[in-house]
C-alpha atoms as a PDB file:
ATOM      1  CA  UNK A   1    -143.546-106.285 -18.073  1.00  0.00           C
ATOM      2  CA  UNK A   2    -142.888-108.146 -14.827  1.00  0.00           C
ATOM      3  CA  UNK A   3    -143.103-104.796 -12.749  1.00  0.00           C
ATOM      4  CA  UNK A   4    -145.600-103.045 -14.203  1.00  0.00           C
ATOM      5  CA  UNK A   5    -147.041-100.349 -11.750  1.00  0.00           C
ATOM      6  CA  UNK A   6    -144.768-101.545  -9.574  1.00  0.00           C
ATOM      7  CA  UNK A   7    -142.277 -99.146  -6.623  1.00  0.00           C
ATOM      8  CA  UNK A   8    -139.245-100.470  -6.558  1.00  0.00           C
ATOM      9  CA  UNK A   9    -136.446 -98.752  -3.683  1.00  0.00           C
ATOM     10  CA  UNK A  10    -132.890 -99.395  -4.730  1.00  0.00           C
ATOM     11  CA  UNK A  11    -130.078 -98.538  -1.896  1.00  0.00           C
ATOM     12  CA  UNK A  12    -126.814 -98.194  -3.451  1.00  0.00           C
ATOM     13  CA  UNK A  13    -128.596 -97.684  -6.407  1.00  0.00           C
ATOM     14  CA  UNK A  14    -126.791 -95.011  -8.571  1.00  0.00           C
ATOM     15  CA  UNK A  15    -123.464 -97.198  -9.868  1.00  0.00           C
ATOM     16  CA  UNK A  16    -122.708-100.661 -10.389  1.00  0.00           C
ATOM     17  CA  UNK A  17    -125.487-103.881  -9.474  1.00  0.00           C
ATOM     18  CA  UNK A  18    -127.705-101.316  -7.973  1.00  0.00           C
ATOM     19  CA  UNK A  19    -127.878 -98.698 -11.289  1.00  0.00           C
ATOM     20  CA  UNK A  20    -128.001-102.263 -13.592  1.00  0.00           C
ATOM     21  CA  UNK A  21    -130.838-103.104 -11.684  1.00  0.00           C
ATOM     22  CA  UNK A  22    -132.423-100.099 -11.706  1.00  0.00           C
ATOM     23  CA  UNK A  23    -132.173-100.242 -15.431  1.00  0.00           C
ATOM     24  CA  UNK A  24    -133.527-103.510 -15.714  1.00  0.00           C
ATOM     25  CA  UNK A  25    -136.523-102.801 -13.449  1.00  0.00           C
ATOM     26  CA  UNK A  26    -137.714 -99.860 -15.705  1.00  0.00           C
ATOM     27  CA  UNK A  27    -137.522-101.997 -18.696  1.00  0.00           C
ATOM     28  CA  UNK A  28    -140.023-104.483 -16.889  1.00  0.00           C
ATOM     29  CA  UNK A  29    -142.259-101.582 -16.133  1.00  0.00           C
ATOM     30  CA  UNK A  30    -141.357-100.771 -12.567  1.00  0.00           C
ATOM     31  CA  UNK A  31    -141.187 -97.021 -10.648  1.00  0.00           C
ATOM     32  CA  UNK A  32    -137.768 -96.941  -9.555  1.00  0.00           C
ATOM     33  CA  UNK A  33    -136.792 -94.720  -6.535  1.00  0.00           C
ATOM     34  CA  UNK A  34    -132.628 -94.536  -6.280  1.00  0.00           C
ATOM     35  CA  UNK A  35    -130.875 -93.934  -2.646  1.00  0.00           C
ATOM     36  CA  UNK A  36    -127.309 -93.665  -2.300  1.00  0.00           C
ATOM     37  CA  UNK A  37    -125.196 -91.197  -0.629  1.00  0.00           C
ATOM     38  CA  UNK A  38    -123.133 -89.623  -3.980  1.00  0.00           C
ATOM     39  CA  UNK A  39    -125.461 -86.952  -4.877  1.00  0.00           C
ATOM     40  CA  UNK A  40    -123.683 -86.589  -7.811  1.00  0.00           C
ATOM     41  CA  UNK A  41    -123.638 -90.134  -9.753  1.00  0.00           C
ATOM     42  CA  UNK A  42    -127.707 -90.053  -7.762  1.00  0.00           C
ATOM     43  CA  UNK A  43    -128.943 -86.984 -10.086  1.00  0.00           C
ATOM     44  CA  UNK A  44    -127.198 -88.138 -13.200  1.00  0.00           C
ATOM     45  CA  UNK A  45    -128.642 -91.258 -13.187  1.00  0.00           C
ATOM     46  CA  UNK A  46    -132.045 -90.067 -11.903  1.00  0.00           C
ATOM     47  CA  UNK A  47    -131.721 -87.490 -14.973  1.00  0.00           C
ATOM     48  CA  UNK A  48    -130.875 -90.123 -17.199  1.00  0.00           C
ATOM     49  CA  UNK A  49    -133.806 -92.722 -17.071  1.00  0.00           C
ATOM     50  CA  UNK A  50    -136.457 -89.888 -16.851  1.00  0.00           C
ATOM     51  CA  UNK A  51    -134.675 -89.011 -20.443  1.00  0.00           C
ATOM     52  CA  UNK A  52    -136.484 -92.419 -21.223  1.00  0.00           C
ATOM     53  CA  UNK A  53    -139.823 -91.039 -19.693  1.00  0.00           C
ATOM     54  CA  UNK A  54    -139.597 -93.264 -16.549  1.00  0.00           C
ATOM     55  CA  UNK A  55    -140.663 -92.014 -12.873  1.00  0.00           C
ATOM     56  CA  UNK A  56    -137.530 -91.844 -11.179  1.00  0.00           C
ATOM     57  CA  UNK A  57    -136.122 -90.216  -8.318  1.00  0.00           C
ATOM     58  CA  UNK A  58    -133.409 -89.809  -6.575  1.00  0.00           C
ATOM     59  CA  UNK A  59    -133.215 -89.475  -2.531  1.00  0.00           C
ATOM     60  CA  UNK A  60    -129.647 -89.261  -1.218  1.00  0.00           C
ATOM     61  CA  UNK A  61    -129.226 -91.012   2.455  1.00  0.00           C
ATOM     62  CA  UNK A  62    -126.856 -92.703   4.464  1.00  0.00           C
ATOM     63  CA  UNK A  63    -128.682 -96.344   5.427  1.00  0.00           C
ATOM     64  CA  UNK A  64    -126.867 -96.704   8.982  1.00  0.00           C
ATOM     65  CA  UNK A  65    -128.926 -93.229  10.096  1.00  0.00           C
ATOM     66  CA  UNK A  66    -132.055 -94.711  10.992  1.00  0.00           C
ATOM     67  CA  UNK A  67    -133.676 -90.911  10.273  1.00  0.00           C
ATOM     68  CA  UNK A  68    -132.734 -91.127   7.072  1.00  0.00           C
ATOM     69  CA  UNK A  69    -134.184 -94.505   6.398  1.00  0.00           C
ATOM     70  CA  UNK A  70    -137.421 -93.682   7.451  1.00  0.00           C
ATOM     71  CA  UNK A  71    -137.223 -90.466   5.615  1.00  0.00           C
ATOM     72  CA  UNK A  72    -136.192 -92.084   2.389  1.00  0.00           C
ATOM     73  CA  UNK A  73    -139.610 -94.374   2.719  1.00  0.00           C
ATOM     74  CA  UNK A  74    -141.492 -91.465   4.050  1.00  0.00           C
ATOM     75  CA  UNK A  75    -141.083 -89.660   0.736  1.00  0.00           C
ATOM     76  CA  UNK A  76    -141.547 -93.094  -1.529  1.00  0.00           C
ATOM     77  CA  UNK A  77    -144.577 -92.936  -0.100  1.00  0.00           C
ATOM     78  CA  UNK A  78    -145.449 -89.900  -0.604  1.00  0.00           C
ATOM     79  CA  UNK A  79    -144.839 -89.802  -4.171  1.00  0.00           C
ATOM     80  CA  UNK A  80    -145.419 -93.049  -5.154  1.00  0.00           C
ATOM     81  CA  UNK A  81    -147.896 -94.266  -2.370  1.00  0.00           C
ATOM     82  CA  UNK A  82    -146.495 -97.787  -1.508  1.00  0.00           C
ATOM     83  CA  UNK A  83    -143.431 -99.761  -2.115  1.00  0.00           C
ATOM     84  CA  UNK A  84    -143.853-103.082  -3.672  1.00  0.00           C
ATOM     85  CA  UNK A  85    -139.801-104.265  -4.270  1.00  0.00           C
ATOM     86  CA  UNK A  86    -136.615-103.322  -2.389  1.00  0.00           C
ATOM     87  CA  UNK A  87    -133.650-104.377  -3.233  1.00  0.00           C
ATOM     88  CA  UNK A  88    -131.272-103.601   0.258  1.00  0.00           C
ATOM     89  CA  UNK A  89    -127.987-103.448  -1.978  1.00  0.00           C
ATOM     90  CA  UNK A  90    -126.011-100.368  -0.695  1.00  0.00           C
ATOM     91  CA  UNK A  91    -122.462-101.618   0.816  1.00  0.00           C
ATOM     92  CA  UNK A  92    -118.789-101.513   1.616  1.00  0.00           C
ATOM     93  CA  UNK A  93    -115.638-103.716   1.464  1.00  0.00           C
ATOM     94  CA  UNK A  94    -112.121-103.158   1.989  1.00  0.00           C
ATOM     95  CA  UNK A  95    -109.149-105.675   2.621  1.00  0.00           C
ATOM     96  CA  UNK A  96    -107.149-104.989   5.695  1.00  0.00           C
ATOM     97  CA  UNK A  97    -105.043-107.791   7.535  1.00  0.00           C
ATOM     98  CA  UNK A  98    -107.198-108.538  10.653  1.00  0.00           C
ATOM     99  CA  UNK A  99    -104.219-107.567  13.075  1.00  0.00           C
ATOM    100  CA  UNK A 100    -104.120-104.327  11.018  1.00  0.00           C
ATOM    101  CA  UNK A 101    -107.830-104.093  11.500  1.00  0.00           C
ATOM    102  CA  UNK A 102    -108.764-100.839  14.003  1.00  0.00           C
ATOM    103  CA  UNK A 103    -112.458-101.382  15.829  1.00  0.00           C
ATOM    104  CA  UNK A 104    -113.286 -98.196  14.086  1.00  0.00           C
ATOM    105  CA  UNK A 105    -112.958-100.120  10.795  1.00  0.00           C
ATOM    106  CA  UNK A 106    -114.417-103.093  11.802  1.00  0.00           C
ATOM    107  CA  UNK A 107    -117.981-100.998  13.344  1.00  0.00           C
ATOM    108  CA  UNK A 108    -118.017 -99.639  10.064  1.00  0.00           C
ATOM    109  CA  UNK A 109    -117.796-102.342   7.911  1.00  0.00           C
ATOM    110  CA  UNK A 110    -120.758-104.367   9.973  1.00  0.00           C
ATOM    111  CA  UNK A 111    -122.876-100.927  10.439  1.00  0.00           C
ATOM    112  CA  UNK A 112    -123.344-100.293   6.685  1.00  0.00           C
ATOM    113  CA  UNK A 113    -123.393-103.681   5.867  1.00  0.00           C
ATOM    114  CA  UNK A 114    -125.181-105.605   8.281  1.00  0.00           C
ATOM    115  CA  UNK A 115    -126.693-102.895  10.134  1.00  0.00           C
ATOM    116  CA  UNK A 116    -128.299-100.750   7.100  1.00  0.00           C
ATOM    117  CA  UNK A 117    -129.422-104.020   5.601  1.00  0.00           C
ATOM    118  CA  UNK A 118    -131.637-104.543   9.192  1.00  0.00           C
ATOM    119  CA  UNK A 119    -132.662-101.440   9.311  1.00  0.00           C
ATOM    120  CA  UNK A 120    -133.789-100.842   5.670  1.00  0.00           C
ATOM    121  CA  UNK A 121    -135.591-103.832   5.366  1.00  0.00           C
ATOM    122  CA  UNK A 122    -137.305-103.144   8.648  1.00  0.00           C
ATOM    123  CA  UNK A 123    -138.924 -99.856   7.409  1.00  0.00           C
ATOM    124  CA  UNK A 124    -139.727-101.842   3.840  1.00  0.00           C
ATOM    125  CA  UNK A 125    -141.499-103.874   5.611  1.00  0.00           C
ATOM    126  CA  UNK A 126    -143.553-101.922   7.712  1.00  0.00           C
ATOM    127  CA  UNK A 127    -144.806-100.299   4.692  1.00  0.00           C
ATOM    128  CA  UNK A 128    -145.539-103.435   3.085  1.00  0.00           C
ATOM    129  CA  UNK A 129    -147.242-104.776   6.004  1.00  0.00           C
ATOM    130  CA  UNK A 130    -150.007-101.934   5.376  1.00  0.00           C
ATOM    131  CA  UNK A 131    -150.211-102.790   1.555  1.00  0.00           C
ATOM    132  CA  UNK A 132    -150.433-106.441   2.209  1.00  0.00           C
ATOM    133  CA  UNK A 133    -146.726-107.475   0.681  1.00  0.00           C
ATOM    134  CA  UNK A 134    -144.097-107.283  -1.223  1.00  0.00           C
ATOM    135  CA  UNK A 135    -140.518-108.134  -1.688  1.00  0.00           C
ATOM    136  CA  UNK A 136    -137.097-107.614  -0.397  1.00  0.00           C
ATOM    137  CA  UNK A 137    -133.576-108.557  -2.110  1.00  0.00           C
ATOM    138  CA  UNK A 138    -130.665-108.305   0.373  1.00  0.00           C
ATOM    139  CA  UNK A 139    -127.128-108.318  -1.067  1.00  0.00           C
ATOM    140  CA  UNK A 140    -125.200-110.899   0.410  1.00  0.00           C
ATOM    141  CA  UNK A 141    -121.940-112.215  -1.191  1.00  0.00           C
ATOM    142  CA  UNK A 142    -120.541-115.233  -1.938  1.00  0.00           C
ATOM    143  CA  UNK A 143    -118.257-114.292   1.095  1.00  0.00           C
ATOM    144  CA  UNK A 144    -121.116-115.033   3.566  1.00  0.00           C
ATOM    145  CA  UNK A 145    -120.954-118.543   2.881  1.00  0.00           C
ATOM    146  CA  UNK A 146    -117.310-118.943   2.540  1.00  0.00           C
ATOM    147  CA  UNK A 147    -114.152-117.025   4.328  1.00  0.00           C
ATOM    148  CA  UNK A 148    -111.373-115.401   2.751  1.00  0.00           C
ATOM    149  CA  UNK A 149    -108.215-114.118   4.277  1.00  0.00           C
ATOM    150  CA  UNK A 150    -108.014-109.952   5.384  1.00  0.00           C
ATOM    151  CA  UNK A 151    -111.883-109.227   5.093  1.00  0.00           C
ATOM    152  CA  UNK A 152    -113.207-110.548   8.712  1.00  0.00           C
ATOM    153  CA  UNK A 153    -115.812-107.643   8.850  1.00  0.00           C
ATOM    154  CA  UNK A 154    -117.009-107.784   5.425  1.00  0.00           C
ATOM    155  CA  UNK A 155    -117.356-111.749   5.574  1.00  0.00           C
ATOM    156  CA  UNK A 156    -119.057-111.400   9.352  1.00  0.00           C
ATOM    157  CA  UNK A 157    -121.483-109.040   7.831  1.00  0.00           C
ATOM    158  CA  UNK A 158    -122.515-110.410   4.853  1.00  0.00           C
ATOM    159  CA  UNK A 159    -123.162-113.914   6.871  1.00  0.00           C
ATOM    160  CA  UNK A 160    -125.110-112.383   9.014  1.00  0.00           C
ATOM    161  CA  UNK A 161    -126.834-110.800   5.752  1.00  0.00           C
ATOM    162  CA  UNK A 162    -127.752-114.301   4.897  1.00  0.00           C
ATOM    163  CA  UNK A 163    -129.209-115.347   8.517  1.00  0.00           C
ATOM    164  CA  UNK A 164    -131.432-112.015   8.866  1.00  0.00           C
ATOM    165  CA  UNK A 165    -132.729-112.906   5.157  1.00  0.00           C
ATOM    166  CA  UNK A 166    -133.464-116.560   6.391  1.00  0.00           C
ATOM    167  CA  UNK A 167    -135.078-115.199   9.760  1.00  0.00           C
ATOM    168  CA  UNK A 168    -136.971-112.344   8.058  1.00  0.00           C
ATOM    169  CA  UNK A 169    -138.545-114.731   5.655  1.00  0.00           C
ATOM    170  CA  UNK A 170    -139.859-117.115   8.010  1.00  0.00           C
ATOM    171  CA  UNK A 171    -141.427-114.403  10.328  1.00  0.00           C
ATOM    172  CA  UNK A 172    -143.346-112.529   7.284  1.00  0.00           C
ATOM    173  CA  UNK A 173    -143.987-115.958   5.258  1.00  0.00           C
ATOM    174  CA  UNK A 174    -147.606-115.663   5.825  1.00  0.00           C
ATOM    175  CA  UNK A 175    -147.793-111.619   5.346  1.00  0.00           C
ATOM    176  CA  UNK A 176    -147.180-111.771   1.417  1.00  0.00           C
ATOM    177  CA  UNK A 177    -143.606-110.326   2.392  1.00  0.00           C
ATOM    178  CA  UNK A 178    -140.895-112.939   0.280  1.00  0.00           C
ATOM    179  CA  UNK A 179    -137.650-112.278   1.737  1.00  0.00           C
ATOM    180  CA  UNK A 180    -134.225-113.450  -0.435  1.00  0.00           C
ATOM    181  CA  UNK A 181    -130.761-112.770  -1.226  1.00  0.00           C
ATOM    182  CA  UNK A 182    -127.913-112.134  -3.459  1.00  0.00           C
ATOM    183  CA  UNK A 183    -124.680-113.503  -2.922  1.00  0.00           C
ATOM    184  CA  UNK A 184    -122.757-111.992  -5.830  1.00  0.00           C
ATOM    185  CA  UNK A 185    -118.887-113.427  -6.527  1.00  0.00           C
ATOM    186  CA  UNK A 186    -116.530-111.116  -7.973  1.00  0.00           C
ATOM    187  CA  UNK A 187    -118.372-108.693 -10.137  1.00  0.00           C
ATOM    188  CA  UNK A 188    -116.903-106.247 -12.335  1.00  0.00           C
ATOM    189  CA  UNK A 189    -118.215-102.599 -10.599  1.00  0.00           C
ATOM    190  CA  UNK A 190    -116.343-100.027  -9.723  1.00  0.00           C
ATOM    191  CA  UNK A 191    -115.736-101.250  -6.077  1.00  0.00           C
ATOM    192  CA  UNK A 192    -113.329-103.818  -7.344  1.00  0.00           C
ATOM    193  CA  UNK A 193    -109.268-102.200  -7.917  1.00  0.00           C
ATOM    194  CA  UNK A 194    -108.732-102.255 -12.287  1.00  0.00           C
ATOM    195  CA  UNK A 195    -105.515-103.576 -11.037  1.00  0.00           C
ATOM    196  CA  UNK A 196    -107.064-106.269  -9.132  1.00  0.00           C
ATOM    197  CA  UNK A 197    -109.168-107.687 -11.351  1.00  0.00           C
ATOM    198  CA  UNK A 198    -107.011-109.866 -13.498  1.00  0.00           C
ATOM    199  CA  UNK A 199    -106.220-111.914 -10.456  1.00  0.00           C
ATOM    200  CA  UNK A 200    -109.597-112.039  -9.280  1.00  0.00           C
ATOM    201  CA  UNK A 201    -110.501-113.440 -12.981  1.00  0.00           C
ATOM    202  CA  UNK A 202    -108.055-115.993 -12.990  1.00  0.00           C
ATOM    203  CA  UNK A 203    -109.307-117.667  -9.118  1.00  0.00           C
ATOM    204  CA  UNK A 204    -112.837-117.827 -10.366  1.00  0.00           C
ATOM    205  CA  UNK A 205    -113.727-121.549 -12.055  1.00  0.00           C
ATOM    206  CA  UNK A 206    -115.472-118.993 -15.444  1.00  0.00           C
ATOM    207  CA  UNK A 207    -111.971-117.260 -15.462  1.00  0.00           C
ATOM    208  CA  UNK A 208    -114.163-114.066 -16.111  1.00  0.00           C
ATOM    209  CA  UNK A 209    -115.780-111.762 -13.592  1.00  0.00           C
ATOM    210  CA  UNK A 210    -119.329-111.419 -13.368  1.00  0.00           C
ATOM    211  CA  UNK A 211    -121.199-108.607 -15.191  1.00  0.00           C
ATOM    212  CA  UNK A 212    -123.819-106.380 -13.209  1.00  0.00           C
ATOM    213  CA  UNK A 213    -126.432-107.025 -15.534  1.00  0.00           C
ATOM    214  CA  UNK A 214    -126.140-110.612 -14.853  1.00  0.00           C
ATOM    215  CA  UNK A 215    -126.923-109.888 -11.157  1.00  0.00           C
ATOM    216  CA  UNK A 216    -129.711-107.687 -12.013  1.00  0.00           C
ATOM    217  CA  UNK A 217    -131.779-110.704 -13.824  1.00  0.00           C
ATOM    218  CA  UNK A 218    -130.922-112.486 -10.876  1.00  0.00           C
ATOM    219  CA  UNK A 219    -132.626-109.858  -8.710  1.00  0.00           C
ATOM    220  CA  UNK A 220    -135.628-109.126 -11.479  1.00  0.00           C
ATOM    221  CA  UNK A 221    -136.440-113.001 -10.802  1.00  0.00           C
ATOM    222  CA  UNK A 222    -136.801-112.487  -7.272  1.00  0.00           C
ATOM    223  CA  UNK A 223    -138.586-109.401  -7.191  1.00  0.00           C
ATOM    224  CA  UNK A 224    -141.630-110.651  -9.478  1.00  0.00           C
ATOM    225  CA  UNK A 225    -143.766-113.010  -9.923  1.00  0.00           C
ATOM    226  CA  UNK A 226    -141.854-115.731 -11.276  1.00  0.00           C
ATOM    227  CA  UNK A 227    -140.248-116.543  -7.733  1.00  0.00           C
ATOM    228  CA  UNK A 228    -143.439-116.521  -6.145  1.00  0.00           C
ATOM    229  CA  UNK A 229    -142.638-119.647  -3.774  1.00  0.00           C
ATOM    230  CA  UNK A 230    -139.437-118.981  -2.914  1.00  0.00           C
ATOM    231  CA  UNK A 231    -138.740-117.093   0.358  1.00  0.00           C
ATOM    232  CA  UNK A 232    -135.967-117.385   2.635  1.00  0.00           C
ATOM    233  CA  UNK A 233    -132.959-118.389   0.037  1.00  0.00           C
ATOM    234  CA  UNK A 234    -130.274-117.146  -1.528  1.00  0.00           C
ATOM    235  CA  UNK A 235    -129.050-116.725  -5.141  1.00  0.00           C
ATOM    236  CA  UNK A 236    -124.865-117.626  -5.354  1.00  0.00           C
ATOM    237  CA  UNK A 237    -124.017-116.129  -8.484  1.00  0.00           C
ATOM    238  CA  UNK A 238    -120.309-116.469  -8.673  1.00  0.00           C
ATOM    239  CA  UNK A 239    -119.243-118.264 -11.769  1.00  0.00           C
ATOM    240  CA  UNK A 240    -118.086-121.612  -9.806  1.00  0.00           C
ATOM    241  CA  UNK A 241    -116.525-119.868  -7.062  1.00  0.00           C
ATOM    242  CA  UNK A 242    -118.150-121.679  -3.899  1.00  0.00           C
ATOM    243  CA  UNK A 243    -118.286-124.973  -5.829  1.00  0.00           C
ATOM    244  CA  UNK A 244    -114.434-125.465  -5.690  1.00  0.00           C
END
């Protein structure tokens, strides 16, 4: 039980890496508390693990409305009465030739994932300054190390992703805040095309995509105990990918 007792936030948390992780988390004993913005996939999940006589809850909220941020940890805390683990996971990508690329797109792509990531961890961890620590799992990608043609705002984002994660550690090390990252490859979830996936399969070194569940050990090591020096890094999990 590597979370026992413990309140774990999950943004994006009602499909793919963020519902595995969810999963995962209850198994090891955490309080899970599920934000995403589809109400619908939210409350059937939320129903779901309280079926397995979790606490759960669902909160839906958009994390590039700062209101709604601070409301979503308002009412953590009042149910739960601190937050221990967030894992800052909600995000977007889309493909678009960068010539093809309107500004409108481009704000968008950075705002949810660059600018929900700041602004969710920033209310985690003013909470978790009060409690005396805790930790915080940003999902990067294995596109914030490396480029790839026709996603400029989604690589942009997710780099910077990996430099607020380095920053955010060193500025909290000695608070008991432990701030890492994910940097998934190409992970089978619904945000990847079924007729895309076959290609993506046959680039990667593994010639398989990744599994969610995979990523969620990944994030249960970083949320307990067991990575209890490491601060400030980042977890490349994308079956050879980056190594080419």
């Amino acid at each position: 039980m590597k979370l026992e007792n413990k309140v774990a936030v999950i943004t994006g948390g009602a499909s793919g890496i963020g519902a595995a992780t969810a999963r995962l988390f209850v198994e090891e004993g955490a309080k899970v508390v599920l934000v995403d913005l589809n109400e619908e996939k939210g409350k059937s999940f939320e129903a779901e693990l309280k079926e397995q006589n979790v606490e759960a809850i669902f909160l839906k909220a958009n994390i590039t409305i700062e209101e709604e941020v601070q409301e979503v940890f308002k009412k953590t805390m009042d149910r739960f009465g601190k937050v221990d683990v967030v894992f800052n996971n909600a995000g977007i990508g889309k493909v678009t030739p960068t010539d093809e690329l309107s500004y409108d797109e481009w704000r968008n792509t950075v705002n949810v994932d660059l600018d929900g990531v700041f602004l969710v961890a920033r209310e985690a961890i003013r909470e978790m300054l009060k409690s005396g620590g805790g930790s915080i799992i940003n999902t990067a990608s294995m596109y914030g190390w490396v480029g790839s043609p026709g996603s400029a705002a989604y690589n942009a984002a997710k780099g910077g992703v990996l430099n607020l994660t380095r920053s955010l550690a060193l500025e909290y090390a000695t608070k008991n805040i432990r701030v890492n990252s994910l940097a998934p490859g190409f992970i089978d979830t619904p945000i990847i095309p079924e007729e895309s996936k076959q290609e993506l399969a046959s680039i990667t070194p593994m010639k398989r995509l990744g599994k969610s569940d995979e990523m969620a050990k990944a994030v249960l090591f970083m949320a307990s105990d067991d990575s209890s020096y490491m601060t400030g890094n980042s977890l490349t999990i994308d079956g050879g990918y980056t190594a080419q």
